[in-house]
PDB file of N, CA and C in Angstrom:
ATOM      1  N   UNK A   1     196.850 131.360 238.057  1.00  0.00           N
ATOM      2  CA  UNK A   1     196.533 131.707 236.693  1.00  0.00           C
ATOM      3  C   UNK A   1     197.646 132.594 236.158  1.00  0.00           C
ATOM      4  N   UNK A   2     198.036 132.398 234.766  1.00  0.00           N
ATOM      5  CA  UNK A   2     199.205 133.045 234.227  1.00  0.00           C
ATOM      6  C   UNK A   2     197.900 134.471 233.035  1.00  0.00           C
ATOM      7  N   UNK A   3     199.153 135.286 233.353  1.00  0.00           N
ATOM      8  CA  UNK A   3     198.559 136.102 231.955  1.00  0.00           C
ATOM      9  C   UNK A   3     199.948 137.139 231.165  1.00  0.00           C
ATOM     10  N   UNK A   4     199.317 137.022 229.862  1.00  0.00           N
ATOM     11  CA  UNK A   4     200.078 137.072 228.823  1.00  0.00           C
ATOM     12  C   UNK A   4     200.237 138.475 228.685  1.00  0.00           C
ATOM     13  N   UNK A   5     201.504 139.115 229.465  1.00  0.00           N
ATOM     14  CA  UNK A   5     201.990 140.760 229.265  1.00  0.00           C
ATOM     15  C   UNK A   5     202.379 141.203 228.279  1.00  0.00           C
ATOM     16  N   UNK A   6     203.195 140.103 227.503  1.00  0.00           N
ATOM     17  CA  UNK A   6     203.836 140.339 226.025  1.00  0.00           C
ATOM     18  C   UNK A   6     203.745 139.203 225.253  1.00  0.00           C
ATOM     19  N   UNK A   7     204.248 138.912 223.838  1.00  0.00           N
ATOM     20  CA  UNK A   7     204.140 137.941 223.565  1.00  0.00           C
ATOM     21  C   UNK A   7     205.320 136.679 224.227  1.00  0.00           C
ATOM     22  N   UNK A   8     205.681 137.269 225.342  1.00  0.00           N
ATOM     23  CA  UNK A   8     206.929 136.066 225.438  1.00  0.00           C
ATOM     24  C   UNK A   8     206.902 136.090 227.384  1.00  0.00           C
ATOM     25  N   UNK A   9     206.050 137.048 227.931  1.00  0.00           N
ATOM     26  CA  UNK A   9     206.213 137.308 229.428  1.00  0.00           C
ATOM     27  C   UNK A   9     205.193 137.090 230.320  1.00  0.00           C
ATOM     28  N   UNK A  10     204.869 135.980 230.937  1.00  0.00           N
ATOM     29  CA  UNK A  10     203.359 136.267 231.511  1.00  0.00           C
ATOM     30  C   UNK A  10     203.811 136.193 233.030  1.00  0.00           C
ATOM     31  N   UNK A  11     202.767 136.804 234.217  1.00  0.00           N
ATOM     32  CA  UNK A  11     203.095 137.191 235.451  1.00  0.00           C
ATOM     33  C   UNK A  11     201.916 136.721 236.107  1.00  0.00           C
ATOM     34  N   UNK A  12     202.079 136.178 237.175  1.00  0.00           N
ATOM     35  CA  UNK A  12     201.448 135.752 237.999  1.00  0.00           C
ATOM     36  C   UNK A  12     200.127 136.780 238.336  1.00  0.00           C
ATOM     37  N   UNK A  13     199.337 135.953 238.906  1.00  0.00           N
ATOM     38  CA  UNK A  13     197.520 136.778 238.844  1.00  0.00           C
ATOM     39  C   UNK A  13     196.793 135.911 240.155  1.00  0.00           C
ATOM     40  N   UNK A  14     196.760 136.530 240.716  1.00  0.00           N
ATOM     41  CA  UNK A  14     195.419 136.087 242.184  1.00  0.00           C
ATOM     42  C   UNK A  14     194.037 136.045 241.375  1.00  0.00           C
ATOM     43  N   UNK A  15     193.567 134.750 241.645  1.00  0.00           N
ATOM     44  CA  UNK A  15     192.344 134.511 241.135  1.00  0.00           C
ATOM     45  C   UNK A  15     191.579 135.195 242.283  1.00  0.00           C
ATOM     46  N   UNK A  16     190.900 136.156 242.143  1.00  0.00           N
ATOM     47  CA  UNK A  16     189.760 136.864 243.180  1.00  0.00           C
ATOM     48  C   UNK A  16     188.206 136.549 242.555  1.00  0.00           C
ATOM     49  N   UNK A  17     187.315 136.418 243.953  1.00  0.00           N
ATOM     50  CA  UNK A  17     186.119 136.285 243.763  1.00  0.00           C
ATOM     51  C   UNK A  17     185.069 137.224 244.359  1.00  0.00           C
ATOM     52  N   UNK A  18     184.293 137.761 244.224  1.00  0.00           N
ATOM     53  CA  UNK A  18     182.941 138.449 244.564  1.00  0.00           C
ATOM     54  C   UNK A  18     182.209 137.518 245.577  1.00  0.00           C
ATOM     55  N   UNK A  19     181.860 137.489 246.372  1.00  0.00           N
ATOM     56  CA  UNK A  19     180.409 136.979 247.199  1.00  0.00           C
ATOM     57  C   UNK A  19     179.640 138.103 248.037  1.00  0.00           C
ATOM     58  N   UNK A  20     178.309 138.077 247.128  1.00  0.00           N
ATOM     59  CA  UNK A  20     177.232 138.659 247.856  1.00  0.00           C
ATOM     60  C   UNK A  20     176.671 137.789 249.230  1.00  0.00           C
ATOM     61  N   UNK A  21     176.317 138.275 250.067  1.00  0.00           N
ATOM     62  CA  UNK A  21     175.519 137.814 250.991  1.00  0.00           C
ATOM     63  C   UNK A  21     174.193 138.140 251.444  1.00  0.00           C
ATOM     64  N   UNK A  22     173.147 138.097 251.486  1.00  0.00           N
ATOM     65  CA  UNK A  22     172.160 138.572 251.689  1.00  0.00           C
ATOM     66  C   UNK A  22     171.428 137.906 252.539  1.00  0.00           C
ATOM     67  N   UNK A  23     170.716 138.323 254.030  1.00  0.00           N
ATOM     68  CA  UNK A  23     170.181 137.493 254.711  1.00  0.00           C
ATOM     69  C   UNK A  23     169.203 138.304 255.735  1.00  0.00           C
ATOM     70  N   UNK A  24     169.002 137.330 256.478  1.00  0.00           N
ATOM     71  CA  UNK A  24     167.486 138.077 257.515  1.00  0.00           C
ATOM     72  C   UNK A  24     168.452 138.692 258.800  1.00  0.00           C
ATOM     73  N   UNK A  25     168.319 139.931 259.101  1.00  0.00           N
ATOM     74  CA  UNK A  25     169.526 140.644 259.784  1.00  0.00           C
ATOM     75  C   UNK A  25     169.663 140.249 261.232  1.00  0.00           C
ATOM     76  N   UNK A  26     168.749 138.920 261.685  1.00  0.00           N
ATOM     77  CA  UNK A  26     168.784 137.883 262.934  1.00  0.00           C
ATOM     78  C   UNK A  26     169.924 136.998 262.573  1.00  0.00           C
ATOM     79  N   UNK A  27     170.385 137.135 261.366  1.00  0.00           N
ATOM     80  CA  UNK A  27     171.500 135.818 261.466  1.00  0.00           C
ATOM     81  C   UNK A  27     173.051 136.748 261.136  1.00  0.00           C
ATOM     82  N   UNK A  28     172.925 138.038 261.101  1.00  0.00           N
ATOM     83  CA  UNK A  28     174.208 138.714 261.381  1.00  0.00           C
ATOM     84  C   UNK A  28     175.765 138.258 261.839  1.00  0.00           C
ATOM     85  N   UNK A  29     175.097 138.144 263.210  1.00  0.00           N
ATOM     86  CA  UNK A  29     176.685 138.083 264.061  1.00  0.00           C
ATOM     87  C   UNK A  29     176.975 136.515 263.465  1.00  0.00           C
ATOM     88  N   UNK A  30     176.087 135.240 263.146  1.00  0.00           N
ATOM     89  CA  UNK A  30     175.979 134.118 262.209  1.00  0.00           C
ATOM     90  C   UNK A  30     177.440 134.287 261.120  1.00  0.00           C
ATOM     91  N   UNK A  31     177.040 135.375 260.396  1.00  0.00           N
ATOM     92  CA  UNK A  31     177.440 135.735 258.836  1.00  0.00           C
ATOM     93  C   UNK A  31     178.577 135.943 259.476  1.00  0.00           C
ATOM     94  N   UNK A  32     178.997 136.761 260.634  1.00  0.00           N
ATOM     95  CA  UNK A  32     180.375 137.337 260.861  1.00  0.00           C
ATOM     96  C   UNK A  32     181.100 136.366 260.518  1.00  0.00           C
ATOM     97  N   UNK A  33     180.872 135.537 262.193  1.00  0.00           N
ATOM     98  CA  UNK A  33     181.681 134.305 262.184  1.00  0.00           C
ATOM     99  C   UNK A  33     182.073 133.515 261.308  1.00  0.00           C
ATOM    100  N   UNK A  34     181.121 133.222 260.002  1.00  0.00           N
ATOM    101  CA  UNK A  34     181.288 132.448 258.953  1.00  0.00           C
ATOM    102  C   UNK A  34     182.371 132.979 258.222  1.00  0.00           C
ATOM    103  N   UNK A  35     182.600 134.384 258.271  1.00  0.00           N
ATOM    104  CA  UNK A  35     183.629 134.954 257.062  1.00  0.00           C
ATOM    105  C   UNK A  35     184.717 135.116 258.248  1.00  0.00           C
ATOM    106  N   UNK A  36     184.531 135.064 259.201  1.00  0.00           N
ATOM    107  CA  UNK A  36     185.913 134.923 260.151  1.00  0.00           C
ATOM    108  C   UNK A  36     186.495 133.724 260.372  1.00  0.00           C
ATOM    109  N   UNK A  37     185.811 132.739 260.209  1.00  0.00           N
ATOM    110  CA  UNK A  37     185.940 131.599 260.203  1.00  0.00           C
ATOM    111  C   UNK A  37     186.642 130.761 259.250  1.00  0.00           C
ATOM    112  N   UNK A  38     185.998 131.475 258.118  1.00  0.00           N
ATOM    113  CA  UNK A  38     186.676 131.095 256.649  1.00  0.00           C
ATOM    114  C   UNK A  38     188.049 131.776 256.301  1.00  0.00           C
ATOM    115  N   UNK A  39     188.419 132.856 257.677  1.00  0.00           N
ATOM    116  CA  UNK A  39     189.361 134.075 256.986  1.00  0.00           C
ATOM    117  C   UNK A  39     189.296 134.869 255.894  1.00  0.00           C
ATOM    118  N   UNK A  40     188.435 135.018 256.014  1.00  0.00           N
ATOM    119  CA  UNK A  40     187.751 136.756 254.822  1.00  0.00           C
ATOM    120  C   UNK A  40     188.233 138.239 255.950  1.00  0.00           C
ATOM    121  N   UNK A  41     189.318 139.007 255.733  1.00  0.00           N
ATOM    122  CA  UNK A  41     188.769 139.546 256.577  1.00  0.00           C
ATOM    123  C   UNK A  41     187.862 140.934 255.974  1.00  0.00           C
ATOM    124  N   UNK A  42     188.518 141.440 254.813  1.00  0.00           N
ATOM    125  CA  UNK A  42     187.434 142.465 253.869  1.00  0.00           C
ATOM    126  C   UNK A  42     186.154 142.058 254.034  1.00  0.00           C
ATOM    127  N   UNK A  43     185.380 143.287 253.800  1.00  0.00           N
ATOM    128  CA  UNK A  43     183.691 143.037 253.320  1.00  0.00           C
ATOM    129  C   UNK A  43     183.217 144.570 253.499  1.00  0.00           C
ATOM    130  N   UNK A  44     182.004 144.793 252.895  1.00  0.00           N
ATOM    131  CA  UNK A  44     181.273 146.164 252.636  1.00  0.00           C
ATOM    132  C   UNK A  44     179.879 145.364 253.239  1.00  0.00           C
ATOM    133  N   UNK A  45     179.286 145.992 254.416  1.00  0.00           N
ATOM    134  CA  UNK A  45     178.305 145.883 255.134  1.00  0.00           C
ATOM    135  C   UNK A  45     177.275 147.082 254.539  1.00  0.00           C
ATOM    136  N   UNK A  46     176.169 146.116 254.533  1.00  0.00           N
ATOM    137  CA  UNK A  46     174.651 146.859 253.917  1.00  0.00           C
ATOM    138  C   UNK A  46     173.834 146.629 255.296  1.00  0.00           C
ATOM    139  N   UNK A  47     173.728 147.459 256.000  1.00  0.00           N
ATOM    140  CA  UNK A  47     172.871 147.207 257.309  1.00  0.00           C
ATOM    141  C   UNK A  47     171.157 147.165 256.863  1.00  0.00           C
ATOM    142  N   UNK A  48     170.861 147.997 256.175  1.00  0.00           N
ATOM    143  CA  UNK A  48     169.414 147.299 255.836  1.00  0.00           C
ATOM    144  C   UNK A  48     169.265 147.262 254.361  1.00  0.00           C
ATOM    145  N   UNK A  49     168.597 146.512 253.880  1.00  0.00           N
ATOM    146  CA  UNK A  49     168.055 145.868 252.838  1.00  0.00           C
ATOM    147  C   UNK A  49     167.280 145.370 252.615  1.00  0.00           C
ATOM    148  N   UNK A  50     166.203 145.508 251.939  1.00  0.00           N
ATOM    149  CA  UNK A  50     164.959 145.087 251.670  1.00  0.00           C
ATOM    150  C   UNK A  50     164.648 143.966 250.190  1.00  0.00           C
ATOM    151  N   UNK A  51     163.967 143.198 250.145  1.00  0.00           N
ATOM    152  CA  UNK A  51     164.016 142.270 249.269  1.00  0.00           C
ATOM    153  C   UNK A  51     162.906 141.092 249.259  1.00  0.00           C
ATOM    154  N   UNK A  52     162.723 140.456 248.286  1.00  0.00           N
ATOM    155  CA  UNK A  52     162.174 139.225 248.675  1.00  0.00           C
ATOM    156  C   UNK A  52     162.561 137.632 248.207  1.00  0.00           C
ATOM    157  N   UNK A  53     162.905 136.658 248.669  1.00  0.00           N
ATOM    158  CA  UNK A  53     163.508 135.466 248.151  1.00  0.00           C
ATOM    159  C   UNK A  53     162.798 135.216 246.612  1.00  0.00           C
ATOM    160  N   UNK A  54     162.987 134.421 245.463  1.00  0.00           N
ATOM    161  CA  UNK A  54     162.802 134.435 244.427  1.00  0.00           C
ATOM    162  C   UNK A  54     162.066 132.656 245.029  1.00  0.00           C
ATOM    163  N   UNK A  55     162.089 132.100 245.862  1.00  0.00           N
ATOM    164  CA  UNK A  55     161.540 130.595 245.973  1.00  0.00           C
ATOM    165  C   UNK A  55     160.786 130.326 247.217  1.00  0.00           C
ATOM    166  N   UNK A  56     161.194 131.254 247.992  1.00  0.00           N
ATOM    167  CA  UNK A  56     160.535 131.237 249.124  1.00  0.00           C
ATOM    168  C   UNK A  56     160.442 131.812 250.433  1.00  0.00           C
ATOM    169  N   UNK A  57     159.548 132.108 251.085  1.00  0.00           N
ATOM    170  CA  UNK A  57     160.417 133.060 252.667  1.00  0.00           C
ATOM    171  C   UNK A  57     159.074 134.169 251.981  1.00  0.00           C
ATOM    172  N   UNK A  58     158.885 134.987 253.569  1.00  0.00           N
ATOM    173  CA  UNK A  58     158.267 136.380 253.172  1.00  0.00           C
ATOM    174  C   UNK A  58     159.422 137.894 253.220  1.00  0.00           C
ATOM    175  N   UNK A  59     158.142 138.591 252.285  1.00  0.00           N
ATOM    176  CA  UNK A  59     159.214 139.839 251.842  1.00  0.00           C
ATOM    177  C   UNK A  59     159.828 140.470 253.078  1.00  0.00           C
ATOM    178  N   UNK A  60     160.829 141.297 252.891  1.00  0.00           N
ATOM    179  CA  UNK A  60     161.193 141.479 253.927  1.00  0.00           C
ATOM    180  C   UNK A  60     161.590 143.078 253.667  1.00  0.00           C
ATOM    181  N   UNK A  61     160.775 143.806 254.208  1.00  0.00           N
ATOM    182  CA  UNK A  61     160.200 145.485 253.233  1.00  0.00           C
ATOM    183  C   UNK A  61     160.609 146.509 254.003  1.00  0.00           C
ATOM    184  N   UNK A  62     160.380 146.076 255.537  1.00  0.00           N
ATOM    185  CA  UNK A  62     160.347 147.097 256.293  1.00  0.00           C
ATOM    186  C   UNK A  62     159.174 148.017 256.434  1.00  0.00           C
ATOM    187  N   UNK A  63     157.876 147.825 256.264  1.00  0.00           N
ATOM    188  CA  UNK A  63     156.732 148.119 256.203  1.00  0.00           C
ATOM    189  C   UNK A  63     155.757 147.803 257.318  1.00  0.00           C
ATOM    190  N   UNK A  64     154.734 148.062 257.435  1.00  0.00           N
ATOM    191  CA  UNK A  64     153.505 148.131 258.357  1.00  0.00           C
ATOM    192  C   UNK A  64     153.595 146.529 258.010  1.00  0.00           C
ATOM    193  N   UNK A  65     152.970 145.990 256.846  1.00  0.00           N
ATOM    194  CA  UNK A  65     152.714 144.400 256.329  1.00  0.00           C
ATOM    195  C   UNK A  65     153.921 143.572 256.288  1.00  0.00           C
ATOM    196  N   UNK A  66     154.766 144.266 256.349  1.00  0.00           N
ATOM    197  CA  UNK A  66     156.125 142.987 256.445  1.00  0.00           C
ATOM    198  C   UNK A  66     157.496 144.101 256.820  1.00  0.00           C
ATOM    199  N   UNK A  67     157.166 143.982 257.956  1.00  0.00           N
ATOM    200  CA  UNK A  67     158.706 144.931 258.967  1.00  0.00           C
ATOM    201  C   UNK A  67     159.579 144.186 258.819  1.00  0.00           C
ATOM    202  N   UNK A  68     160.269 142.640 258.646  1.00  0.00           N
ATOM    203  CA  UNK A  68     161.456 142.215 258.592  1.00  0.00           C
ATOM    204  C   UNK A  68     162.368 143.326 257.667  1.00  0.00           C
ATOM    205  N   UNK A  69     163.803 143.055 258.233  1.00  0.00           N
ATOM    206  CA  UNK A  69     164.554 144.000 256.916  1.00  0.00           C
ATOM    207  C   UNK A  69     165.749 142.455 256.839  1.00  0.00           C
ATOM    208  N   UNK A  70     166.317 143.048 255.437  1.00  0.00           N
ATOM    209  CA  UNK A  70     167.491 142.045 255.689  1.00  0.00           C
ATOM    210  C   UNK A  70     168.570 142.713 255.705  1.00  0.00           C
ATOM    211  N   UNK A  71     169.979 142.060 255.901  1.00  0.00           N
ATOM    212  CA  UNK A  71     171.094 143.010 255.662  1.00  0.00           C
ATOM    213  C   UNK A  71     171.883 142.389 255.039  1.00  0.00           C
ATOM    214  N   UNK A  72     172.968 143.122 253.925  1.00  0.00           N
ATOM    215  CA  UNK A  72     173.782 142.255 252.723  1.00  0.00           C
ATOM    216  C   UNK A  72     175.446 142.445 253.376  1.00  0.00           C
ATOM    217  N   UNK A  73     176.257 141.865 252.507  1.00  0.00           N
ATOM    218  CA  UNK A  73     177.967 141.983 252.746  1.00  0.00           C
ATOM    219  C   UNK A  73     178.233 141.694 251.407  1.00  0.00           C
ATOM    220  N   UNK A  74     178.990 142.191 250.602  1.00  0.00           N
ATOM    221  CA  UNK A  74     179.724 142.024 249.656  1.00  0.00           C
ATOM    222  C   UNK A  74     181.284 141.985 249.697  1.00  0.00           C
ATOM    223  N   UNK A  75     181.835 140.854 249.867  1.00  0.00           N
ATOM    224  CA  UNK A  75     183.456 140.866 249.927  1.00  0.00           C
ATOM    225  C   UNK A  75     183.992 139.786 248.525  1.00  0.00           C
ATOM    226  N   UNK A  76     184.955 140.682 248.977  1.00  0.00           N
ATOM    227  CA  UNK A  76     186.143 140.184 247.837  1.00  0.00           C
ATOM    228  C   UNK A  76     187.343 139.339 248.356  1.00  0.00           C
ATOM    229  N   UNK A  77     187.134 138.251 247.997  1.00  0.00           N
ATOM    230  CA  UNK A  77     188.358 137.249 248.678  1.00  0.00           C
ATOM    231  C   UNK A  77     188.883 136.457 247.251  1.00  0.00           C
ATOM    232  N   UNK A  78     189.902 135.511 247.693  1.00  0.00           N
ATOM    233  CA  UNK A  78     191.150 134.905 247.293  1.00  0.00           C
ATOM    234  C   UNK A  78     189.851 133.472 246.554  1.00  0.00           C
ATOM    235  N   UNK A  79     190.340 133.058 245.508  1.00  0.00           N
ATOM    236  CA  UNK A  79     188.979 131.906 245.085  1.00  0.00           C
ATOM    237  C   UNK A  79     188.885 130.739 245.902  1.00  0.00           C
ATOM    238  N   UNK A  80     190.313 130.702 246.349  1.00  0.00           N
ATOM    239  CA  UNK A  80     190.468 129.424 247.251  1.00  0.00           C
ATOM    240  C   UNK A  80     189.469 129.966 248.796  1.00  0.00           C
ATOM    241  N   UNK A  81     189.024 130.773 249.113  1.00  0.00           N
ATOM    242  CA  UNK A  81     188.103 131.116 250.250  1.00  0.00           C
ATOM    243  C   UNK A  81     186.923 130.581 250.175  1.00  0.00           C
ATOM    244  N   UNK A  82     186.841 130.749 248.672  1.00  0.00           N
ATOM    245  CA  UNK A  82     185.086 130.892 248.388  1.00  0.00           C
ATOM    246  C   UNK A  82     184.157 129.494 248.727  1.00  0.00           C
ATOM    247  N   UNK A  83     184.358 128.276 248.892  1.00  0.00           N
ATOM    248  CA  UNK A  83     184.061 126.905 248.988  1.00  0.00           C
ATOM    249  C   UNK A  83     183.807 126.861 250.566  1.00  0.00           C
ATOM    250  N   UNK A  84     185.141 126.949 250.848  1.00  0.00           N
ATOM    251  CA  UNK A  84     184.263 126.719 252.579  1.00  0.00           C
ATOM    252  C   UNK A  84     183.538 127.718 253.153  1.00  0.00           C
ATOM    253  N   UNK A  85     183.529 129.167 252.813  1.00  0.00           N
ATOM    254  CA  UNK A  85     182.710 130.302 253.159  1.00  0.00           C
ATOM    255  C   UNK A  85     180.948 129.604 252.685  1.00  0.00           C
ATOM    256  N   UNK A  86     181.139 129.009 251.755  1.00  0.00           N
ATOM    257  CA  UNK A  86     180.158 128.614 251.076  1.00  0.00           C
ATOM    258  C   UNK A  86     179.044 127.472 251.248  1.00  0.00           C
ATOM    259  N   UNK A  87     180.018 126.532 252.167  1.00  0.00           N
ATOM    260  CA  UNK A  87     179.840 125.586 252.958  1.00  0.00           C
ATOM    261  C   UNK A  87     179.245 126.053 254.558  1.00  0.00           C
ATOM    262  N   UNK A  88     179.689 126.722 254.906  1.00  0.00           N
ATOM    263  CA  UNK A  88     179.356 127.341 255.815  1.00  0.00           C
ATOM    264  C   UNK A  88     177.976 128.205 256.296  1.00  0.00           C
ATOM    265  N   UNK A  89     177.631 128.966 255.198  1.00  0.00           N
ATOM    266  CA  UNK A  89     176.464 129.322 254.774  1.00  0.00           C
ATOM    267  C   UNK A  89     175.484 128.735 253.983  1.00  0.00           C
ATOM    268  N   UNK A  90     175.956 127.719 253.571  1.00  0.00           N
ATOM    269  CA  UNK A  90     174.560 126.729 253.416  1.00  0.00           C
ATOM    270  C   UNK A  90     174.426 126.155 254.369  1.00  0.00           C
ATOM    271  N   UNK A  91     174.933 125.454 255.315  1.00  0.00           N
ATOM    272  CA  UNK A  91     174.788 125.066 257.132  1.00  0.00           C
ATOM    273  C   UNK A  91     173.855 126.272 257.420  1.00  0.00           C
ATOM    274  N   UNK A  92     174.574 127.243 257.599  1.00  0.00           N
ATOM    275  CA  UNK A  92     173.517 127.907 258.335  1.00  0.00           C
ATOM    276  C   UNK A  92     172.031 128.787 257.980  1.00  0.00           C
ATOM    277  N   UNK A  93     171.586 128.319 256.551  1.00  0.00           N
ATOM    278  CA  UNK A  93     170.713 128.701 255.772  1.00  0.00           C
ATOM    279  C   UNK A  93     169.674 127.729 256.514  1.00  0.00           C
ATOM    280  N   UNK A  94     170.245 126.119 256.604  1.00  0.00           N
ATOM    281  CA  UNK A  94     169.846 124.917 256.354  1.00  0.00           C
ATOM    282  C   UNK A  94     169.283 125.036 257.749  1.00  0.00           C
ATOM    283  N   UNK A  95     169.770 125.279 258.849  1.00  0.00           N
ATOM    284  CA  UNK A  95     169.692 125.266 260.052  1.00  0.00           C
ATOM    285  C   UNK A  95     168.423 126.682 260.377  1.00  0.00           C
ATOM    286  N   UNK A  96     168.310 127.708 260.039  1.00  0.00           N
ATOM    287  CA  UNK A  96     167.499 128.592 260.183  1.00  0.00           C
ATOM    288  C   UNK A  96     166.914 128.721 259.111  1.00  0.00           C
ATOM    289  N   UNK A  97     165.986 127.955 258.554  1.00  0.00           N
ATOM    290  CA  UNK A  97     165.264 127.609 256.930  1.00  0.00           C
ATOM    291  C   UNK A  97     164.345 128.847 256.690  1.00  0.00           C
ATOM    292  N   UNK A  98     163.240 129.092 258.178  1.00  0.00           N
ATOM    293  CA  UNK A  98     162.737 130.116 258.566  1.00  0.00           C
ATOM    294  C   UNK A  98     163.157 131.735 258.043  1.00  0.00           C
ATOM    295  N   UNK A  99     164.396 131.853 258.353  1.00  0.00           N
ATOM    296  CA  UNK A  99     164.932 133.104 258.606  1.00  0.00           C
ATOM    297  C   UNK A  99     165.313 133.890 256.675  1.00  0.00           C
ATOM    298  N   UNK A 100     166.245 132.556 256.120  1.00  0.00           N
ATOM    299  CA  UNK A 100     166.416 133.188 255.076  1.00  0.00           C
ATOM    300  C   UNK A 100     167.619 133.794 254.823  1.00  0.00           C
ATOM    301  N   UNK A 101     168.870 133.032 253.641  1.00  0.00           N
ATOM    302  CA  UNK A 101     170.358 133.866 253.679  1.00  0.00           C
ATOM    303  C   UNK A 101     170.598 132.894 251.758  1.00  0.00           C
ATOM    304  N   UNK A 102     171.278 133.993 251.431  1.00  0.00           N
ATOM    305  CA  UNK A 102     171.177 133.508 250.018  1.00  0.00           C
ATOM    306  C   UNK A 102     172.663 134.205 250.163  1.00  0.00           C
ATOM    307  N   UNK A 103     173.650 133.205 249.051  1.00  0.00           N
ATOM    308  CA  UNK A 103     175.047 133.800 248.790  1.00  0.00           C
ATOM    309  C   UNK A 103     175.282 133.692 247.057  1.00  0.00           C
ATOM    310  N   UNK A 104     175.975 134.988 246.308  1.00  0.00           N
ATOM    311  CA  UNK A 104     176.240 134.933 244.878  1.00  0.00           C
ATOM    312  C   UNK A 104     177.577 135.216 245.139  1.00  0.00           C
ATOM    313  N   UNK A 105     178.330 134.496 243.704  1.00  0.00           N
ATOM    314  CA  UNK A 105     179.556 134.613 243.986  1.00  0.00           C
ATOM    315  C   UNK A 105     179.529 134.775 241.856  1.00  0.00           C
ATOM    316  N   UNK A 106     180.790 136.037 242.104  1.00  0.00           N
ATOM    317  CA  UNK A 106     181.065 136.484 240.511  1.00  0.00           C
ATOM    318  C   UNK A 106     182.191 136.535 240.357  1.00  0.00           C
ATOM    319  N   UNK A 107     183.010 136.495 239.500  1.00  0.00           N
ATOM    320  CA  UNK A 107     184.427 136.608 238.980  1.00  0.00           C
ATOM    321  C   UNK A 107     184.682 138.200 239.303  1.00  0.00           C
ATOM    322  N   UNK A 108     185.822 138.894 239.822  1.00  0.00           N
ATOM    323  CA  UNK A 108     186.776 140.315 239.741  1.00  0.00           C
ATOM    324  C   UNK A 108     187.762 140.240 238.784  1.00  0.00           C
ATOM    325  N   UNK A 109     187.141 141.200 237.555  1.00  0.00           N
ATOM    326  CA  UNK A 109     187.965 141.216 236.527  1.00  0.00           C
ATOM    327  C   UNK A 109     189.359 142.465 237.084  1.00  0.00           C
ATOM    328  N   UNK A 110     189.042 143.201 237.531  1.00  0.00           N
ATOM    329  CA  UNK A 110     190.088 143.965 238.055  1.00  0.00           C
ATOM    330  C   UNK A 110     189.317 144.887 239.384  1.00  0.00           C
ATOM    331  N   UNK A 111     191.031 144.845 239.822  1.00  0.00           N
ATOM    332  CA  UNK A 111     190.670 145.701 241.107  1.00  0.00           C
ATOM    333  C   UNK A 111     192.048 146.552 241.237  1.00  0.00           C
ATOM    334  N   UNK A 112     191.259 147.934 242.390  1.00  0.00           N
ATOM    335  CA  UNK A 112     192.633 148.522 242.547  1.00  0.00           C
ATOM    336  C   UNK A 112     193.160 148.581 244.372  1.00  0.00           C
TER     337      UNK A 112
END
């Protein structure tokens, strides 16, 4: 992607992307591999997290009635990452249907 510094100069720009991860904290070392796999090596680890799927799965609270917890990752990679990371984690959503892993991915308008 080009962007326009002046009216006559534009400079090269890394398209970067956001992906949340959020999942049942049994499929962890799962998630690693997937972003090692894909070559991500950044990410910000959420060791517990609580939540509940918006379609399906039980809550996961950390409570007397529902002790599951989940745990999130938020990394920032290159856009060209984001597809097979993506691929990857729907495999393994698909494969542990039970368990529960949801991925969002947003545009990085700037970073430092």
């Amino acid at each position: 992607m080009l962007e326009l510094t002046n009216s006559r100069t534009y400079k090269h720009i890394q398209l970067m992307k956001t992906v949340f991860i959020a999942y049942d904290q049994a499929l962890q070392d799962y998630v690693i591999d997937a972003l090692n796999d894909s070559n991500v090596r950044g990410y910000t680890f959420f060791e517990q997290a609580g939540g509940r799927g918006s379609r399906t799965g039980d809550p996961h609270l950390g409570s007397h009635a529902w002790p599951s917890m989940n745990s999130a990752i938020l990394s920032v990679m290159e856009d060209e990452k984001v597809q097979p990371l993506l691929r990857r984690l729907k495999q393994l959503d698909e494969d542990n249907q039970m368990l529960g892993l949801r991925a969002f991915v947003w545009n990085v308008e700037e970073s430092i």
